[in-house]
Protein backbone atom coordinates (compact mmCIF):
# COMPACT_ATOMS: atom_id res chain seq x y z
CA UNK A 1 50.29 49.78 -92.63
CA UNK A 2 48.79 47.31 -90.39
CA UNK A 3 48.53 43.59 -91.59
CA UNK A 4 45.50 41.77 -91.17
CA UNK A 5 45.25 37.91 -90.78
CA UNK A 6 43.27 36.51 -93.62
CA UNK A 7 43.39 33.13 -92.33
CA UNK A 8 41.80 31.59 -89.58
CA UNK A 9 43.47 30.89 -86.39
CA UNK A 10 42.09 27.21 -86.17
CA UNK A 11 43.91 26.57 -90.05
CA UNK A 12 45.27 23.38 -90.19
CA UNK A 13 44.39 22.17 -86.80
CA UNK A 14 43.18 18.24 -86.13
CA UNK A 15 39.22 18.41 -86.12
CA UNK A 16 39.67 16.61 -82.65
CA UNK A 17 41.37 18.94 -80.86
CA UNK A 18 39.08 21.69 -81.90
CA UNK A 19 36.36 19.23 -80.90
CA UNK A 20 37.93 19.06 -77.65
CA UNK A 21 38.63 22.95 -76.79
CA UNK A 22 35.07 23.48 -77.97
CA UNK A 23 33.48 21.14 -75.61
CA UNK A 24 35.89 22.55 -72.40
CA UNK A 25 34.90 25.86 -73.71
CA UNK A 26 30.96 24.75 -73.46
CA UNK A 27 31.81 23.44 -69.89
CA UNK A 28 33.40 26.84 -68.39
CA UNK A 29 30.43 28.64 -69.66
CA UNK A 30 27.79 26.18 -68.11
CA UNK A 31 29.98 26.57 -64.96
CA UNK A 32 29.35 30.08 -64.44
CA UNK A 33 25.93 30.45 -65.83
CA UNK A 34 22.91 30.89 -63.60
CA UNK A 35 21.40 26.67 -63.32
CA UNK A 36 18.11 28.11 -63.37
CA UNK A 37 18.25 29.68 -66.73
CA UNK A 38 19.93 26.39 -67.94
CA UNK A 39 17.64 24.17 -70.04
CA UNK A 40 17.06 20.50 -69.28
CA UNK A 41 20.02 18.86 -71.40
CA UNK A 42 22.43 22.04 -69.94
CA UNK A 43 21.87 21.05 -66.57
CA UNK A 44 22.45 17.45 -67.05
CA UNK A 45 25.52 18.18 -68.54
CA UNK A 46 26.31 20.36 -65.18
CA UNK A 47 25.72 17.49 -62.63
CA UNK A 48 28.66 15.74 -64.40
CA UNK A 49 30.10 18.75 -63.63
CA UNK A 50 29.89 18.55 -59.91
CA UNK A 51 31.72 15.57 -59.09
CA UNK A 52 35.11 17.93 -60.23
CA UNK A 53 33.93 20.12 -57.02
CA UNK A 54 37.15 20.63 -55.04
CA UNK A 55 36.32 19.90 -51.51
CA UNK A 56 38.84 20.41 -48.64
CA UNK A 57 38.04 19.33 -45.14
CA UNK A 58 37.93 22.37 -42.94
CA UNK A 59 39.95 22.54 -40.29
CA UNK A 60 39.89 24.58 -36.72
CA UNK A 61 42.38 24.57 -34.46
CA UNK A 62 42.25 22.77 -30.78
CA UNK A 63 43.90 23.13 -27.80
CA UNK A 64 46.45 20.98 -27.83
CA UNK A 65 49.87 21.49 -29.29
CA UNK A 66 52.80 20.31 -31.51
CA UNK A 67 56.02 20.45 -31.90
CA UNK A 68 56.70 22.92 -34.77
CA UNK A 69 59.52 24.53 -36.74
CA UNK A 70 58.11 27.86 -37.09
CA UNK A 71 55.67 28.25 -34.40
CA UNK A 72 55.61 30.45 -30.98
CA UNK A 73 58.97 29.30 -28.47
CA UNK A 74 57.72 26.46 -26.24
CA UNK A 75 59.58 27.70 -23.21
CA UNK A 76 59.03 24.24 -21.27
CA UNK A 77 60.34 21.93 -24.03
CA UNK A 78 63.55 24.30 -24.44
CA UNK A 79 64.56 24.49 -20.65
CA UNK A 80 63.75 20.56 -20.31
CA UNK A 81 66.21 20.27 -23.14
CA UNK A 82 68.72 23.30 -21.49
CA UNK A 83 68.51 20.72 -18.19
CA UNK A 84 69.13 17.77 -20.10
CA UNK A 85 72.78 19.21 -21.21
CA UNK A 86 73.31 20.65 -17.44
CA UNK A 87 72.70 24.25 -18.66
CA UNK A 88 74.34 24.29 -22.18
CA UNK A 89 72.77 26.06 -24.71
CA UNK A 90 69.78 24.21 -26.54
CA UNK A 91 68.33 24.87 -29.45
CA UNK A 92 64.94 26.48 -29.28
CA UNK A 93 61.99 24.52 -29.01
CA UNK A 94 58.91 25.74 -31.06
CA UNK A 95 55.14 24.75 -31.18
CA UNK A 96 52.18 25.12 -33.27
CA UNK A 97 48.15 24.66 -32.27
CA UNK A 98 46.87 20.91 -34.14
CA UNK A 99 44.35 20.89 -36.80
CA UNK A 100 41.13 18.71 -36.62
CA UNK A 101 38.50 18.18 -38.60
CA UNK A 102 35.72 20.67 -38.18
CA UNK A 103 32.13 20.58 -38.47
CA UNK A 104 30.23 22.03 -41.69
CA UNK A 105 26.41 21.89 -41.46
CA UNK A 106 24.49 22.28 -44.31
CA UNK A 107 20.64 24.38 -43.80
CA UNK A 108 19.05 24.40 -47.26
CA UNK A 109 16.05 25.87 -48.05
CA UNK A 110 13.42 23.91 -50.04
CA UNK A 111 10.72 26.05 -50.22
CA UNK A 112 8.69 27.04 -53.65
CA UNK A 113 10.73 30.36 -53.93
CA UNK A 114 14.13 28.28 -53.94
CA UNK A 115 12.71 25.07 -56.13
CA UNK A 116 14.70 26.49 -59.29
CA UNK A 117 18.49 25.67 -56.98
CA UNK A 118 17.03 22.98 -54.67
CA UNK A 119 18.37 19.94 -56.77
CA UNK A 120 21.58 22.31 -57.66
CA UNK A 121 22.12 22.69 -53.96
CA UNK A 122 21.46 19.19 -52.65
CA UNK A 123 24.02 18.09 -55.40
CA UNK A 124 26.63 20.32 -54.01
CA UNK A 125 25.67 18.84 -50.34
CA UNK A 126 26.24 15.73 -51.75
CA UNK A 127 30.03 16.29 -52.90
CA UNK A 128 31.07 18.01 -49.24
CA UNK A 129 29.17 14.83 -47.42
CA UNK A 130 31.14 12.66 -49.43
CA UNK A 131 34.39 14.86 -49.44
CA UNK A 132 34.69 15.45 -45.54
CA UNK A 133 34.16 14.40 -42.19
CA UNK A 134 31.54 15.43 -39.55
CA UNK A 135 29.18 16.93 -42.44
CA UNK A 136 25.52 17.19 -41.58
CA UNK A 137 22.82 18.25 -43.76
CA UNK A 138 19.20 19.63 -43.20
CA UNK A 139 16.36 21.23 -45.20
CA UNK A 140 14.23 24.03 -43.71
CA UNK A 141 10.74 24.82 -45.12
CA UNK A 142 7.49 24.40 -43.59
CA UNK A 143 9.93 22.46 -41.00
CA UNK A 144 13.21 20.92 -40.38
CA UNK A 145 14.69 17.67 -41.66
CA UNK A 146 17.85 15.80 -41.57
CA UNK A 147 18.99 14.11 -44.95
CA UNK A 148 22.66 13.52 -44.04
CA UNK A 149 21.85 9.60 -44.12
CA UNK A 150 19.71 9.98 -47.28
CA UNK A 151 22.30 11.49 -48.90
CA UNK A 152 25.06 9.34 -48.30
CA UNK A 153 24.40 6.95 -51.37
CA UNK A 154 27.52 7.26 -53.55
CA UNK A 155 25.34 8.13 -56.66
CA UNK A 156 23.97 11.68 -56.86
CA UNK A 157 20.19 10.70 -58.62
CA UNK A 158 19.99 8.04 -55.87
CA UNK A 159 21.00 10.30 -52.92
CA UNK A 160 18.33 12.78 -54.33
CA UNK A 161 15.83 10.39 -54.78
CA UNK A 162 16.32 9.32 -51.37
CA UNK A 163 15.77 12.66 -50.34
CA UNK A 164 12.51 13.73 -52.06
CA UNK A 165 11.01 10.38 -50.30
CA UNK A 166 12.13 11.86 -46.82
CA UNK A 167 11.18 15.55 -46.99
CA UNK A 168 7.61 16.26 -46.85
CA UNK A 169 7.32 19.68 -47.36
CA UNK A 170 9.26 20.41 -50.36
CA UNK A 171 8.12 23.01 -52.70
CA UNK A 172 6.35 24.16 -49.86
CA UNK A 173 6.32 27.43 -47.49
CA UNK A 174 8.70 28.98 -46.12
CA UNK A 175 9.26 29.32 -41.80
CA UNK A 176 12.83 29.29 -41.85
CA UNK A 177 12.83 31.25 -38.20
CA UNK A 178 10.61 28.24 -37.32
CA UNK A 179 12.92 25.51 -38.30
CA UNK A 180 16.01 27.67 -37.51
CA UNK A 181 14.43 27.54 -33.73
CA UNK A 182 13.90 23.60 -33.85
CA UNK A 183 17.91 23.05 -35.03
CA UNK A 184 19.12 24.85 -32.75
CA UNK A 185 16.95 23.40 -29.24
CA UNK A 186 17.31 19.63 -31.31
CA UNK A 187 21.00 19.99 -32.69
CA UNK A 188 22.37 22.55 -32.25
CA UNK A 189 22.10 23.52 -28.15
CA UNK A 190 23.40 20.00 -27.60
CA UNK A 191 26.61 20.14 -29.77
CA UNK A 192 26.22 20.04 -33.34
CA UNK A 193 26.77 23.55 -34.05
CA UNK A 194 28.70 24.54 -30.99
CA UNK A 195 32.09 26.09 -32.70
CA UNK A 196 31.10 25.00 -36.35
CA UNK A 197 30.60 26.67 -39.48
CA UNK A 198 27.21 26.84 -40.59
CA UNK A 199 26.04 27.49 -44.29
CA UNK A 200 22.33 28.53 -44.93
CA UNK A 201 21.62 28.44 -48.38
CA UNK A 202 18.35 30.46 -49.01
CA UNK A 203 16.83 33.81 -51.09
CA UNK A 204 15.31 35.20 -47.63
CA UNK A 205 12.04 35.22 -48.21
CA UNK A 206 10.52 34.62 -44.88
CA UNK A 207 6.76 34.95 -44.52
CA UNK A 208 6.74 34.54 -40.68
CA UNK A 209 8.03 37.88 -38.62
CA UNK A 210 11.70 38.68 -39.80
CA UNK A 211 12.36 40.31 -35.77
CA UNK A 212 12.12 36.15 -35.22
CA UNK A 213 14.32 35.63 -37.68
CA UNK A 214 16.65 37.61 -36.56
CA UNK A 215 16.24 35.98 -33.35
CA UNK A 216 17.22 33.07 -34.38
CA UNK A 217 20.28 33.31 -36.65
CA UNK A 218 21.82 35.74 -33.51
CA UNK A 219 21.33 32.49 -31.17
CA UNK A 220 22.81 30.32 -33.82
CA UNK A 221 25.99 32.80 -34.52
CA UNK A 222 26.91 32.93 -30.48
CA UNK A 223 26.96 29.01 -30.95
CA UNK A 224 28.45 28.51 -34.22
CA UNK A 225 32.14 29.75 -35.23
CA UNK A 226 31.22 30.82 -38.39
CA UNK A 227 27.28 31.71 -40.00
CA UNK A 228 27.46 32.06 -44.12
CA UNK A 229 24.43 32.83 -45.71
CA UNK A 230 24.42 31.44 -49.01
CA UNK A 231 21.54 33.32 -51.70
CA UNK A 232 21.34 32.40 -55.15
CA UNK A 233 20.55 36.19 -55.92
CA UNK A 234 23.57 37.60 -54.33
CA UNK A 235 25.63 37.18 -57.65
CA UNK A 236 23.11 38.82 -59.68
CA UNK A 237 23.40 42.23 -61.35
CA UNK A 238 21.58 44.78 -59.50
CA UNK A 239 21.00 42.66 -56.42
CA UNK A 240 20.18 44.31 -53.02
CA UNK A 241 19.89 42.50 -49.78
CA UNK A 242 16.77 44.02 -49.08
CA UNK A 243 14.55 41.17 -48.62
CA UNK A 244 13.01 40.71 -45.31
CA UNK A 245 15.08 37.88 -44.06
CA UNK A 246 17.92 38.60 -45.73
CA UNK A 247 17.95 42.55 -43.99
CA UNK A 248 16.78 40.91 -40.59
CA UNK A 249 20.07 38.87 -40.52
CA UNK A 250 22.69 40.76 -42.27
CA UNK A 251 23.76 42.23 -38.61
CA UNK A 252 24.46 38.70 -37.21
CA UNK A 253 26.51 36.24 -40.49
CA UNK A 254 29.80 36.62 -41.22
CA UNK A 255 28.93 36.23 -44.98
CA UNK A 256 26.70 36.76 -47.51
CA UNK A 257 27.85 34.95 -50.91
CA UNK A 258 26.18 34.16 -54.57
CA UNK A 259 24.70 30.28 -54.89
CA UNK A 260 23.65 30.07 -58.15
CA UNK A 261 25.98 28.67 -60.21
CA UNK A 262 28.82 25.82 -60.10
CA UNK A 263 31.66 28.36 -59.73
CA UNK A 264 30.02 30.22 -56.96
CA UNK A 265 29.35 27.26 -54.96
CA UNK A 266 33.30 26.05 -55.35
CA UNK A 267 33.62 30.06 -53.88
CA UNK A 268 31.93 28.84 -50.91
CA UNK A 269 33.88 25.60 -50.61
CA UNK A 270 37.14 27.82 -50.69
CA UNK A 271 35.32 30.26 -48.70
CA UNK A 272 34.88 27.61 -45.69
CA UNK A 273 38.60 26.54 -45.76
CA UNK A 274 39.51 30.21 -44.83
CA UNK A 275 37.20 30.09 -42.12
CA UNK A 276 37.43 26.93 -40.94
């Protein structure tokens, strides 16, 4: 016959540690849980939460080499070397492309339809400015507006507050092809997103024509190296990218990923090393 365990598997264990597995146990749920069905006390204890973010600067290769171990044969470096002995065998010379840092920029939509991620998002923009180099940040709404300098206060609820005093049309409309069109004449055409990778983070709800849409996003992906569309539906059950700005685009991004909770924005973070 089979035994069965009378006992409880916590017997005899100190009340702390039980205290302690309980509370990491609370955490890892909050960190995959939707933030906008979190209440008020949840998601304070999940801003805590995002200063654990693991962010990597991205790198893309240049031009330039370096020596390497396991990298292509430099042919030059091995017959300089083959002339240096006066013919004798050398060993091989190898190279490898350098790394530098690249370029992330941030396009996050602050409309009404996004307001229940808009703090969740702007406190993820806040860990990659702080955790990289060459990080810009915009919202798009109504219009366009740069908050990399607001946000670069090393506390969160100060980099936020700093924010809502600089962006006038939050909670607002939503004419994303609009302010997609003004970063990329403003910014974009003159450098910033020439070879970057480029995160939008919005649901797609466009009320302007999605053909200009479209438009836009196909400009931005000749210029950028890499376009990732970031949608806090995508990681829903049931969810179909059949929203008009989300169908207008799908053709021209590289990726379409979940925003809407703490794990799925560490996705993206991982996401942007592989393409970087």
């Amino acid at each position: 016959s089979v035994m069965v365990a009378t006992t409880s598997p916590y017997e005899g264990a100190d009340p702390d540690d039980l205290g302690t597995f309980a509370a990491a146990s609370s955490i890892e749920s909050l960190r995959v849980r939707d933030v906008a069905e979190l209440s008020a006390d949840e998601q304070e204890q999940l801003w805590r939460e995002f200063a654990a973010l693991r962010v990597r600067q991205p790198l893309r290769r240049s031009r330039r080499f370096r020596p390497s171990r396991r990298g292509a044969v430099d042919r030059r470096a091995t017959l300089r070397a083959q002339l240096r002995r006066a013919g004798e065998p050398a060993p091989i010379s190898r190279r490898t492309r350098r790394a530098r840092p690249a370029r992330v920029v941030l396009l996050v939509d602050v409309s009404a339809s996004m307001e229940p991620y808009v703090e969740a998002l702007l406190r993820w923009a806040h860990q990659v400015l702080a955790q990289t180099h060459r990080t810009e940040v915009f919202t798009v709404g109504t219009r366009l507006s740069r908050i990399t300098d607001a946000l670069k206060s090393r506390d969160p609820d100060a980099a936020l507050a700093r924010v809502a005093a600089v962006v006038p049309d939050w909670s607002g409309g939503t004419r994303l092809a609009e302010s997609l069109e003004v970063f990329r004449r403003w910014w974009g055409s003159g450098g910033m997103a020439r070879g970057v990778a480029v995160v939008i983070a919005s649901d797609g709800f466009e009320r302007g024509d999605p053909s200009l849409l479209r438009r836009e996003v196909a400009e931005l992906a000749r210029l950028a190296r890499t376009v990732v569309w970031v949608s806090p539906h995508r990681g829903k059950e049931g969810y179909r990218p059949v929203q008009g700005g989300i169908a207008a685009v799908l053709p021209h991004i590289d990726a379409l990923v979940a925003g809407h909770s703490l794990e799925a924005f560490q996705d993206v973070l991982d996401l942007l090393m592989v393409s970087g």
